[in-house]
N, C-alpha and C. Protein backbone atom coordinates (compact mmCIF):
# COMPACT_ATOMS: atom_id res chain seq x y z
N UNK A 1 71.77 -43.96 58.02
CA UNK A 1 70.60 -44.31 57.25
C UNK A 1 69.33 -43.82 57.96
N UNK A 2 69.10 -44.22 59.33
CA UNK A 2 68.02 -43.69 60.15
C UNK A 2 67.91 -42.37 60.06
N UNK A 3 68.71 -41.15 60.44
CA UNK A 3 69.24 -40.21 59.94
C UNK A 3 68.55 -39.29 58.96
N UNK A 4 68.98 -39.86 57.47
CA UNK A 4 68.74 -39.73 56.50
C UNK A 4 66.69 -40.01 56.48
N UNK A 5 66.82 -41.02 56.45
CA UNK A 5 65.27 -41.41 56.52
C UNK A 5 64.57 -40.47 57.19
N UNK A 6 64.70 -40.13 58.41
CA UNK A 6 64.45 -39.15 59.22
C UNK A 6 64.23 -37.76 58.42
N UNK A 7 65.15 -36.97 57.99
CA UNK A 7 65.26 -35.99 57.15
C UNK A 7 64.23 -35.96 56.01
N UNK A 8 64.37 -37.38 55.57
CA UNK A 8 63.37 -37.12 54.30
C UNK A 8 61.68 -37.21 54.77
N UNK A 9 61.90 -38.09 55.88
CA UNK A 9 60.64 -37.98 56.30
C UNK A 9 59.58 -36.74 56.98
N UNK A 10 60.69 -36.03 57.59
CA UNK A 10 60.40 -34.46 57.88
C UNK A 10 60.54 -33.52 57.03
N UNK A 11 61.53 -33.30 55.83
CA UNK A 11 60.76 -32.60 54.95
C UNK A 11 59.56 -33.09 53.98
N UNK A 12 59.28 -34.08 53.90
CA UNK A 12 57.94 -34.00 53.24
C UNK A 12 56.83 -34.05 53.92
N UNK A 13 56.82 -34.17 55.16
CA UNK A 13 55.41 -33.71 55.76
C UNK A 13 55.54 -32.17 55.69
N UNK A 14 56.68 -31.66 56.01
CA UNK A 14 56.77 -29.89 55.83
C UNK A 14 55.87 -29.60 54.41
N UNK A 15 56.76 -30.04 53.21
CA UNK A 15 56.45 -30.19 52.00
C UNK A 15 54.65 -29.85 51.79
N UNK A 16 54.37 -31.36 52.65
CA UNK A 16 53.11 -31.48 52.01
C UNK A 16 52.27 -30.30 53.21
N UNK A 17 52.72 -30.07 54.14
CA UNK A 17 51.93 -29.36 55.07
C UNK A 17 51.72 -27.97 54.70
N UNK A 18 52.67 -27.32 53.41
CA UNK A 18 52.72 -26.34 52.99
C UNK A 18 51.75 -26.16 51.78
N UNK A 19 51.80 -27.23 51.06
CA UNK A 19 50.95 -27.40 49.54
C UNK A 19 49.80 -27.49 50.40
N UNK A 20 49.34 -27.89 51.55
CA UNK A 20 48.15 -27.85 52.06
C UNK A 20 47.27 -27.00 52.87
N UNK A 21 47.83 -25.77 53.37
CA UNK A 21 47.94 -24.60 53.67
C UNK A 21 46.58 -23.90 52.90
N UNK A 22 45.62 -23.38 53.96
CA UNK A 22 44.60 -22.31 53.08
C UNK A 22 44.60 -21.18 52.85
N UNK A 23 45.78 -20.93 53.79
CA UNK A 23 46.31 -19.36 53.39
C UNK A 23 47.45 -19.05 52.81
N UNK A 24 47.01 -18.40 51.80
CA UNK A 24 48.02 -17.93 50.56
C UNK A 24 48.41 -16.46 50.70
N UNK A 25 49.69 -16.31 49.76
CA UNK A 25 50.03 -14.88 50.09
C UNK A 25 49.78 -14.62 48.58
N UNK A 26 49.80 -13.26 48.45
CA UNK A 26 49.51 -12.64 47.17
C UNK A 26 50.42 -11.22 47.62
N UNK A 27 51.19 -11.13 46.13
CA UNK A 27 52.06 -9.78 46.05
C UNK A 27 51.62 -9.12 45.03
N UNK A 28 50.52 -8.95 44.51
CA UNK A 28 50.41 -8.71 42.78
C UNK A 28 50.05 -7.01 42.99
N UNK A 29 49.56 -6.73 41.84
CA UNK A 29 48.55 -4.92 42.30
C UNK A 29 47.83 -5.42 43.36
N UNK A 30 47.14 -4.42 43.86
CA UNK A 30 46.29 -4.60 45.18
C UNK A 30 44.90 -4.48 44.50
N UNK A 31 44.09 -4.97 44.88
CA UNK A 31 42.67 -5.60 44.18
C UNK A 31 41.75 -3.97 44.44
N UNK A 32 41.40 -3.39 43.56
CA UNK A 32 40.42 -2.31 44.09
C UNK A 32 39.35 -2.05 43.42
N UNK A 33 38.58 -3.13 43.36
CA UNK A 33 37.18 -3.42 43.56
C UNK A 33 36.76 -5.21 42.85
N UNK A 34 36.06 -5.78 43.23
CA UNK A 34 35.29 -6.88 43.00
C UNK A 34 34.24 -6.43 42.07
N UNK A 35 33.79 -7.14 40.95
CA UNK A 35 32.62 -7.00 40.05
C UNK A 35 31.82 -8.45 40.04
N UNK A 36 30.47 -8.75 40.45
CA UNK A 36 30.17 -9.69 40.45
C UNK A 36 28.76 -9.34 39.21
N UNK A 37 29.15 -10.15 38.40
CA UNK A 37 27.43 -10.66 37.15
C UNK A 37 26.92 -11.61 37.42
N UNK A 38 25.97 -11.61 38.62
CA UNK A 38 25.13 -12.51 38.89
C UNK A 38 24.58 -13.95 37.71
N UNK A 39 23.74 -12.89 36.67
CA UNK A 39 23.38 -13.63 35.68
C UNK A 39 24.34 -14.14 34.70
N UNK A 40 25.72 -13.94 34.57
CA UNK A 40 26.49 -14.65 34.20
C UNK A 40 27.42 -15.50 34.44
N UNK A 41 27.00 -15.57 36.40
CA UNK A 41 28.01 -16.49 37.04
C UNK A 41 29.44 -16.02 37.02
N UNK A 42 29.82 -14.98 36.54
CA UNK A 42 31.12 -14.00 36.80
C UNK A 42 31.53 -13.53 37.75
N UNK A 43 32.83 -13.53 38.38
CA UNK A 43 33.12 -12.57 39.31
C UNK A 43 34.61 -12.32 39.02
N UNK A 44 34.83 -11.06 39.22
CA UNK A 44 36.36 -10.17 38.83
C UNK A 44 36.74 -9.67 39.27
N UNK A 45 37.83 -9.91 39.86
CA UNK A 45 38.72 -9.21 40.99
C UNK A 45 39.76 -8.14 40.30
N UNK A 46 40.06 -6.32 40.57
CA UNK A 46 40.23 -5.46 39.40
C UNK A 46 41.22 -5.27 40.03
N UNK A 47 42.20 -4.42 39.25
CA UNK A 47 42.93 -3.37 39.58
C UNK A 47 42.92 -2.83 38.57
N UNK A 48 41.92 -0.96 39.37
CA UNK A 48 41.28 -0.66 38.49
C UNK A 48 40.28 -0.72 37.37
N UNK A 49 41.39 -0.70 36.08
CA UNK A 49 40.29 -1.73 34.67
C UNK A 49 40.92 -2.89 34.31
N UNK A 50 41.77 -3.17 35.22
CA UNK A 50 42.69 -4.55 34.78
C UNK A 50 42.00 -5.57 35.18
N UNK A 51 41.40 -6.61 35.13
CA UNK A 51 41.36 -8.32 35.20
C UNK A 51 42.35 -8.71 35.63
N UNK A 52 42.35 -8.64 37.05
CA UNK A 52 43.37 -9.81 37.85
C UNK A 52 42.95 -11.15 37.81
N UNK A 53 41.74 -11.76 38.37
CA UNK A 53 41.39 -13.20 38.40
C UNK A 53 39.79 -13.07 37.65
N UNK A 54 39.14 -14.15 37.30
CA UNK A 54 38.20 -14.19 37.31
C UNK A 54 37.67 -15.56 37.73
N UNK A 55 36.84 -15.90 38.50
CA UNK A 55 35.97 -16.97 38.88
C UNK A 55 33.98 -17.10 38.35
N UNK A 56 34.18 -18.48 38.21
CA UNK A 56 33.13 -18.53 37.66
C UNK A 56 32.37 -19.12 39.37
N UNK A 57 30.44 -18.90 39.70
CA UNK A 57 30.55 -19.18 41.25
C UNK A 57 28.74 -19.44 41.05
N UNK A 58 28.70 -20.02 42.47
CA UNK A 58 27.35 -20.21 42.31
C UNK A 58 26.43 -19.76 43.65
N UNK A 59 25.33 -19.16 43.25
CA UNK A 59 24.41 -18.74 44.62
C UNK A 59 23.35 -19.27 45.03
N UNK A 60 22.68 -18.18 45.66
CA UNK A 60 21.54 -18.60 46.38
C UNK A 60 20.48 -19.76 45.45
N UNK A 61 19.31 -19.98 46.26
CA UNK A 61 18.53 -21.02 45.62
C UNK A 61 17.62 -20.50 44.84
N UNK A 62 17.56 -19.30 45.10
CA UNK A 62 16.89 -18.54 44.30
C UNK A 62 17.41 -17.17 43.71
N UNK A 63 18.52 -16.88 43.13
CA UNK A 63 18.82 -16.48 42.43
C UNK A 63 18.81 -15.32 41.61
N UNK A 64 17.77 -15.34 41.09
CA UNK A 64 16.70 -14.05 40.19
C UNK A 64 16.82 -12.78 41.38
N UNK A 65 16.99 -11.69 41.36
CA UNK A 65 16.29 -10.33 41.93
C UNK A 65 17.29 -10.31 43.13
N UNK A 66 17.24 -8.58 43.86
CA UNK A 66 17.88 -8.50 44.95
C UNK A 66 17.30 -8.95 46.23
N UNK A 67 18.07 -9.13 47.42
CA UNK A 67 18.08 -10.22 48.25
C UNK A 67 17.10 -8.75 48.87
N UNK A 68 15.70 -9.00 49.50
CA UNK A 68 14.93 -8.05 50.38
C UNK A 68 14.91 -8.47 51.71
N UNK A 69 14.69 -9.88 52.38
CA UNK A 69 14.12 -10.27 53.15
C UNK A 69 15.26 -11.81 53.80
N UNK A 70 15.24 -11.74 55.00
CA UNK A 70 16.21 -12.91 55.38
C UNK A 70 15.41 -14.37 54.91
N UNK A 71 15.97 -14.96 54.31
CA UNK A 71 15.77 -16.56 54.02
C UNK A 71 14.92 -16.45 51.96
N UNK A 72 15.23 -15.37 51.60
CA UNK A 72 14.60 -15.37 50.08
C UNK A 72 15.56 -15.99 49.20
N UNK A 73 16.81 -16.64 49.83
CA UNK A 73 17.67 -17.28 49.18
C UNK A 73 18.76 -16.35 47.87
N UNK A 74 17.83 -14.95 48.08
CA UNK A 74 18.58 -14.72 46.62
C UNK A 74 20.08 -13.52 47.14
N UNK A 75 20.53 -13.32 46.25
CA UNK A 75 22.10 -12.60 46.81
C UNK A 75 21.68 -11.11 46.02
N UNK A 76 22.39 -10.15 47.19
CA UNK A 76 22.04 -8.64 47.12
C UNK A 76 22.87 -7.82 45.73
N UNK A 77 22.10 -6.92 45.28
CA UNK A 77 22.70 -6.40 43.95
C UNK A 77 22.97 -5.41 44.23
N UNK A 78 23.82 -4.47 44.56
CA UNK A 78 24.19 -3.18 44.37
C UNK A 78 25.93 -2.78 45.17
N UNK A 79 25.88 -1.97 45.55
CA UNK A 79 27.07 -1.49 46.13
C UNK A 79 27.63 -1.54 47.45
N UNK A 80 28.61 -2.65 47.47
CA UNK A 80 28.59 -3.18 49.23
C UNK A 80 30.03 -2.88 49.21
N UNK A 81 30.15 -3.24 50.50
CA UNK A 81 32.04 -3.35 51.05
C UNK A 81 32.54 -4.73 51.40
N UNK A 82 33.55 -5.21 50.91
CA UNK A 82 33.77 -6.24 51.85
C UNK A 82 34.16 -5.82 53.18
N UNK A 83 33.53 -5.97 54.19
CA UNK A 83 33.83 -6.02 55.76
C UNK A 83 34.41 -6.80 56.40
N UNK A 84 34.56 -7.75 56.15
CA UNK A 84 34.92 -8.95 57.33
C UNK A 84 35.50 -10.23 56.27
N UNK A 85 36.82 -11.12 57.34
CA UNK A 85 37.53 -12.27 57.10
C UNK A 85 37.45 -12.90 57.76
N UNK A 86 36.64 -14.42 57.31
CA UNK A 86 36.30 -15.65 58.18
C UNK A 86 36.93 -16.31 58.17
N UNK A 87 38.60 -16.81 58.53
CA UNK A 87 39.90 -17.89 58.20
C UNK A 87 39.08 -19.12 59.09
N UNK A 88 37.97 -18.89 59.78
CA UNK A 88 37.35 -20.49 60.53
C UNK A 88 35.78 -20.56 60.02
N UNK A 89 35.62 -20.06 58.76
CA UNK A 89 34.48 -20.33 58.35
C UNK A 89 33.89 -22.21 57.75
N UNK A 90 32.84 -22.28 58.20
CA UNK A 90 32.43 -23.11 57.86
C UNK A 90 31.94 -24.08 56.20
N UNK A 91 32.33 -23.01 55.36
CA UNK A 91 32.59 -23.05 54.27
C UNK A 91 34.65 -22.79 53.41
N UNK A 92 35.59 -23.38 54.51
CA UNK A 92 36.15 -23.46 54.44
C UNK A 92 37.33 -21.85 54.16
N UNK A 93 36.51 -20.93 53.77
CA UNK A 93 37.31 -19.59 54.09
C UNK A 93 35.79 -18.11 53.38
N UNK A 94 36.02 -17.58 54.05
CA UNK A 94 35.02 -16.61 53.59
C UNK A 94 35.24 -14.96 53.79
N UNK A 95 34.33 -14.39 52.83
CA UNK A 95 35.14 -13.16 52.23
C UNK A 95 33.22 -12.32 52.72
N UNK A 96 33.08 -11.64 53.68
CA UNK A 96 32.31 -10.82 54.50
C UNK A 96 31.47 -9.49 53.26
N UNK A 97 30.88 -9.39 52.52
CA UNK A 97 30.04 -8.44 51.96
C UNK A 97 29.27 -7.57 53.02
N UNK A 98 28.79 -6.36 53.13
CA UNK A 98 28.54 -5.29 54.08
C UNK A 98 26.55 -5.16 53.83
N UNK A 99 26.35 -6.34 53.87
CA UNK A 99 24.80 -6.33 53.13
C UNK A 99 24.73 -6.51 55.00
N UNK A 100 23.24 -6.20 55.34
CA UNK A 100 22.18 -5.24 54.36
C UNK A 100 22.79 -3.71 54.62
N UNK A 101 22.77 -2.74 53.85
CA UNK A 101 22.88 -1.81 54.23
C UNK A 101 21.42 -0.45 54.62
N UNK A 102 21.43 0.90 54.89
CA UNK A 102 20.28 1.67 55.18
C UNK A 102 19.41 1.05 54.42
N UNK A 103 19.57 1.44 53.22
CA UNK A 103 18.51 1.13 51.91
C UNK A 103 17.89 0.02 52.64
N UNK A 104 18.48 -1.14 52.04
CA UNK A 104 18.20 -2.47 52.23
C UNK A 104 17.35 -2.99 53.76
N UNK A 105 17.77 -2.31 54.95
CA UNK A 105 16.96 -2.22 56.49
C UNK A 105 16.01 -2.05 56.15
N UNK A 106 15.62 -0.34 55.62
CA UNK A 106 14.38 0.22 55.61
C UNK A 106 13.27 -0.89 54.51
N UNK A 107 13.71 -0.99 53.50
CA UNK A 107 13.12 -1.88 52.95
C UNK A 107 12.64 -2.81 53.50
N UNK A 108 13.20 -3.85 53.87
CA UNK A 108 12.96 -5.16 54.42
C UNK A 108 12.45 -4.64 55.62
N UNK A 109 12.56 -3.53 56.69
CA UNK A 109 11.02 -3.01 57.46
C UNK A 109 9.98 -2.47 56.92
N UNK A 110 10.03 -2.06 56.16
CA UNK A 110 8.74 -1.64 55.37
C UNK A 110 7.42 -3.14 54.61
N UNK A 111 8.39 -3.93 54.44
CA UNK A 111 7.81 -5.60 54.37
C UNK A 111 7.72 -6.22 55.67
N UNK A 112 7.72 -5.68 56.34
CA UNK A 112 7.43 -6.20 58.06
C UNK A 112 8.46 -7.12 58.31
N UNK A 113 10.16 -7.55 57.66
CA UNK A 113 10.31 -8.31 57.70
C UNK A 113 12.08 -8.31 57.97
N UNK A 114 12.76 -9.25 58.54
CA UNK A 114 14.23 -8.79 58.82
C UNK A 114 15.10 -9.07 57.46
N UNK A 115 16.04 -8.13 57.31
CA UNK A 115 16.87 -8.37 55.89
C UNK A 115 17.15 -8.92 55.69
N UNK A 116 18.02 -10.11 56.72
CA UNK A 116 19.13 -10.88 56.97
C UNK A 116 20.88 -10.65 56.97
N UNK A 117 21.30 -10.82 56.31
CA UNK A 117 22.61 -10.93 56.92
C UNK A 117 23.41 -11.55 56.67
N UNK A 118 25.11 -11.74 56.71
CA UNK A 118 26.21 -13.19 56.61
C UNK A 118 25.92 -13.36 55.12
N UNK A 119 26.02 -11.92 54.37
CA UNK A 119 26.44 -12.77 53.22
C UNK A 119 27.90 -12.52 52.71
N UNK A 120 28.26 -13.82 52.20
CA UNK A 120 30.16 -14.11 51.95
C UNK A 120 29.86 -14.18 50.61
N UNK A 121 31.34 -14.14 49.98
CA UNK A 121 31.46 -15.03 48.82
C UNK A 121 32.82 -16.41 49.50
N UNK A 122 32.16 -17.21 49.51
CA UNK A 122 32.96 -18.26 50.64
C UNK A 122 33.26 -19.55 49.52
N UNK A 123 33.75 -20.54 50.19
CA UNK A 123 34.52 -22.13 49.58
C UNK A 123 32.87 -22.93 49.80
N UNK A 124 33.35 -24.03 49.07
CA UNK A 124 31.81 -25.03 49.70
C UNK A 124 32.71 -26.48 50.61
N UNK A 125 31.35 -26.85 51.25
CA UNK A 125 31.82 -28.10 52.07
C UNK A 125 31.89 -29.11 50.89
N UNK A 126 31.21 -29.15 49.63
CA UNK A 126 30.99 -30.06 48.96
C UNK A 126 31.77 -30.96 48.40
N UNK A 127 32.67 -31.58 47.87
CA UNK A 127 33.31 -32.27 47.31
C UNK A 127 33.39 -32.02 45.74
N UNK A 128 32.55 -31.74 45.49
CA UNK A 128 32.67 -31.87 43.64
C UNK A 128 31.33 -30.09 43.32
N UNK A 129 32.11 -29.27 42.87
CA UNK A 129 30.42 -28.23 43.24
C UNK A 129 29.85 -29.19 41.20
N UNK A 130 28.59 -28.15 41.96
CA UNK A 130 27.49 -28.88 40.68
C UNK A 130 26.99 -27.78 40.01
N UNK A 131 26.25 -27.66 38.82
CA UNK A 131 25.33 -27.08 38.42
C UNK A 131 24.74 -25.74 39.01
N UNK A 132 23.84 -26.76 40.10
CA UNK A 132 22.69 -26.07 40.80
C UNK A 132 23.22 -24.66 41.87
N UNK A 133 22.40 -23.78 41.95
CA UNK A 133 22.57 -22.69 42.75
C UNK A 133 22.22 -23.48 44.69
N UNK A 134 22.79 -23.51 45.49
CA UNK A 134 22.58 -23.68 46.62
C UNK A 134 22.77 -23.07 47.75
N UNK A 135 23.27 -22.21 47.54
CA UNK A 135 23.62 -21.15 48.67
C UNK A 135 22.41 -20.51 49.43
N UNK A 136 22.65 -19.65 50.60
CA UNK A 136 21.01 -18.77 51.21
C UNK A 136 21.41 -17.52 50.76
N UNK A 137 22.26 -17.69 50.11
CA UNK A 137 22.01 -16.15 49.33
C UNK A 137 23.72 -15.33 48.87
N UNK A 138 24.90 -16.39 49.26
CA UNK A 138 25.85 -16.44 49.21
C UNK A 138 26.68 -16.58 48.09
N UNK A 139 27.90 -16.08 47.50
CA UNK A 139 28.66 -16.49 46.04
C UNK A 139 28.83 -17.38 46.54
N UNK A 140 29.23 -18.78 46.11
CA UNK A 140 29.98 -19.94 46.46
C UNK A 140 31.19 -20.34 45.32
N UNK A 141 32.47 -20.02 45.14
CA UNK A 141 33.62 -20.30 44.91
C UNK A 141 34.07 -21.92 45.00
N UNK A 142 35.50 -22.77 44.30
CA UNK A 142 35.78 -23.69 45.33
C UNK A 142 37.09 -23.22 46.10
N UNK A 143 36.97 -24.40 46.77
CA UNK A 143 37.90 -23.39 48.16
C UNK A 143 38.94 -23.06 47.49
N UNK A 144 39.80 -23.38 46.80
CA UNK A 144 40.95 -23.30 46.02
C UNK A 144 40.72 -21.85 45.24
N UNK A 145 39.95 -21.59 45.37
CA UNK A 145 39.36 -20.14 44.66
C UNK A 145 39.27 -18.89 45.62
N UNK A 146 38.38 -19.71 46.94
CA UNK A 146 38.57 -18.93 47.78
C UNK A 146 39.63 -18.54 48.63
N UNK A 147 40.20 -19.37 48.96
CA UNK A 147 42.04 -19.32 49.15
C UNK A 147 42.72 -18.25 48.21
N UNK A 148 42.81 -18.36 46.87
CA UNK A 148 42.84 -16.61 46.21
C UNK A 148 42.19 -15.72 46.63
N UNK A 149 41.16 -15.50 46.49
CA UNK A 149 39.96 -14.38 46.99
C UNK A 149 40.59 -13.72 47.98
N UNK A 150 40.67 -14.88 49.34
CA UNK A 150 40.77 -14.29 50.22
C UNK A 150 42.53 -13.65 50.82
N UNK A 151 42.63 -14.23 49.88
CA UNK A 151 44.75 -13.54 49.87
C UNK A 151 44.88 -12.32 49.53
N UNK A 152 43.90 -11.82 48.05
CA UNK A 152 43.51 -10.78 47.11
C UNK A 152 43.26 -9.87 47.83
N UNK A 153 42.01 -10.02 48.55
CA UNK A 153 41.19 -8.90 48.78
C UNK A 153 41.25 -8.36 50.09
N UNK A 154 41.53 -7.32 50.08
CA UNK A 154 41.04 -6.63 51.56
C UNK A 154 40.40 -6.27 52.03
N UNK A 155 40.06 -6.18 53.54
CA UNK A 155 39.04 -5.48 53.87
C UNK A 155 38.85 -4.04 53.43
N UNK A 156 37.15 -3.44 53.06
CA UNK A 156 37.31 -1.85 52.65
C UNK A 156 36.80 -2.10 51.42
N UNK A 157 37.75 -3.08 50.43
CA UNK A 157 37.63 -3.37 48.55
C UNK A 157 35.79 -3.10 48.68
N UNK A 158 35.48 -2.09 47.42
CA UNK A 158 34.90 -2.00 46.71
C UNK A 158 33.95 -3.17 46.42
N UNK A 159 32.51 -3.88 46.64
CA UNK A 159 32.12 -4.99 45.48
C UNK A 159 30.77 -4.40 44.73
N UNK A 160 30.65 -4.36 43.71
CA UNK A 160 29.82 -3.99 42.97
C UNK A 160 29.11 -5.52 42.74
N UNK A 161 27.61 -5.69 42.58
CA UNK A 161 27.05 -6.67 42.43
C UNK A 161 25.80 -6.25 41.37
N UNK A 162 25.84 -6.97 40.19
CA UNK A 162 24.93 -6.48 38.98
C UNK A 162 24.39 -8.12 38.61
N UNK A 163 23.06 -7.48 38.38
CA UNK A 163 22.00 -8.51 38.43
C UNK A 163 22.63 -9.35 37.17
């Protein structure tokens, strides 16, 4: 009986230690490119012209226009890379965009001012997401989203970002 009890008691912490897991595997097509519509709160993970996933997500605090200047809250529009995988991000998993790039430097020196930087499309700490845009300039996903994302996508993928 102890035994037994034993057994059941070790596979279901396995069990549950697995359903609880933030890293997921993904075998599907391989994702080759991200499309994000800002103003429609869209984002689409392709192969090719196919619709693999789509998530609906929320950003910066300010929203409107491309991101020029570090702390304008708003998220960058044009043609980036994902670069980088944060599995200890503080937003529970995060997916690295290649902002600022030349363009974007010279600009934001030409405004006397630094571009900034660290923008993800990442999970939130939040508990329940809301409405409101809150990010510094970031997609925000829920983690359960980002846990796909970040299974999906590889480093290199393509993201197109349209106002």
């Amino acid at each position: 009986m102890y035994t037994r009890r034993a057994f059941l008691a070790g596979a279901s912490m396995a069990a549950l230690t697995a359903c609880s897991s933030k890293f997921r595997t993904y075998d599907g097509p391989p994702v080759t490119s991200v499309v994000v519509y800002k103003g429609r709160r869209r984002l689409y993970l392709l192969h090719e012209a196919q619709v693999l996933r789509a998530f609906d997500f929320e950003l910066g605090f300010a929203p409107e226009g491309h991101k020029q200047v570090e702390g304008d809250g708003r998220t960058p529009e044009g043609a980036y890379l994902i670069d980088r995988k944060n599995p200890n991000s503080s937003f529970h998993l995060s997916v690295g965009i290649s902002y600022p790039n030349a363009d974007d430097r010279a600009k934001a020196r030409a405004l006397g001012q630094p571009p900034g930087g660290d923008i993800f499309i990442h999970g939130t700490p939040m508990l329940n997401r809301g409405d409101a845009d809150w990010t510094a300039g970031c997609i925000a996903v829920t983690n359960r989203e980002i846990e796909d994302i970040y299974a999906m996508v590889e480093i290199g993928t393509p993201i197109l970002i349209y106002p």
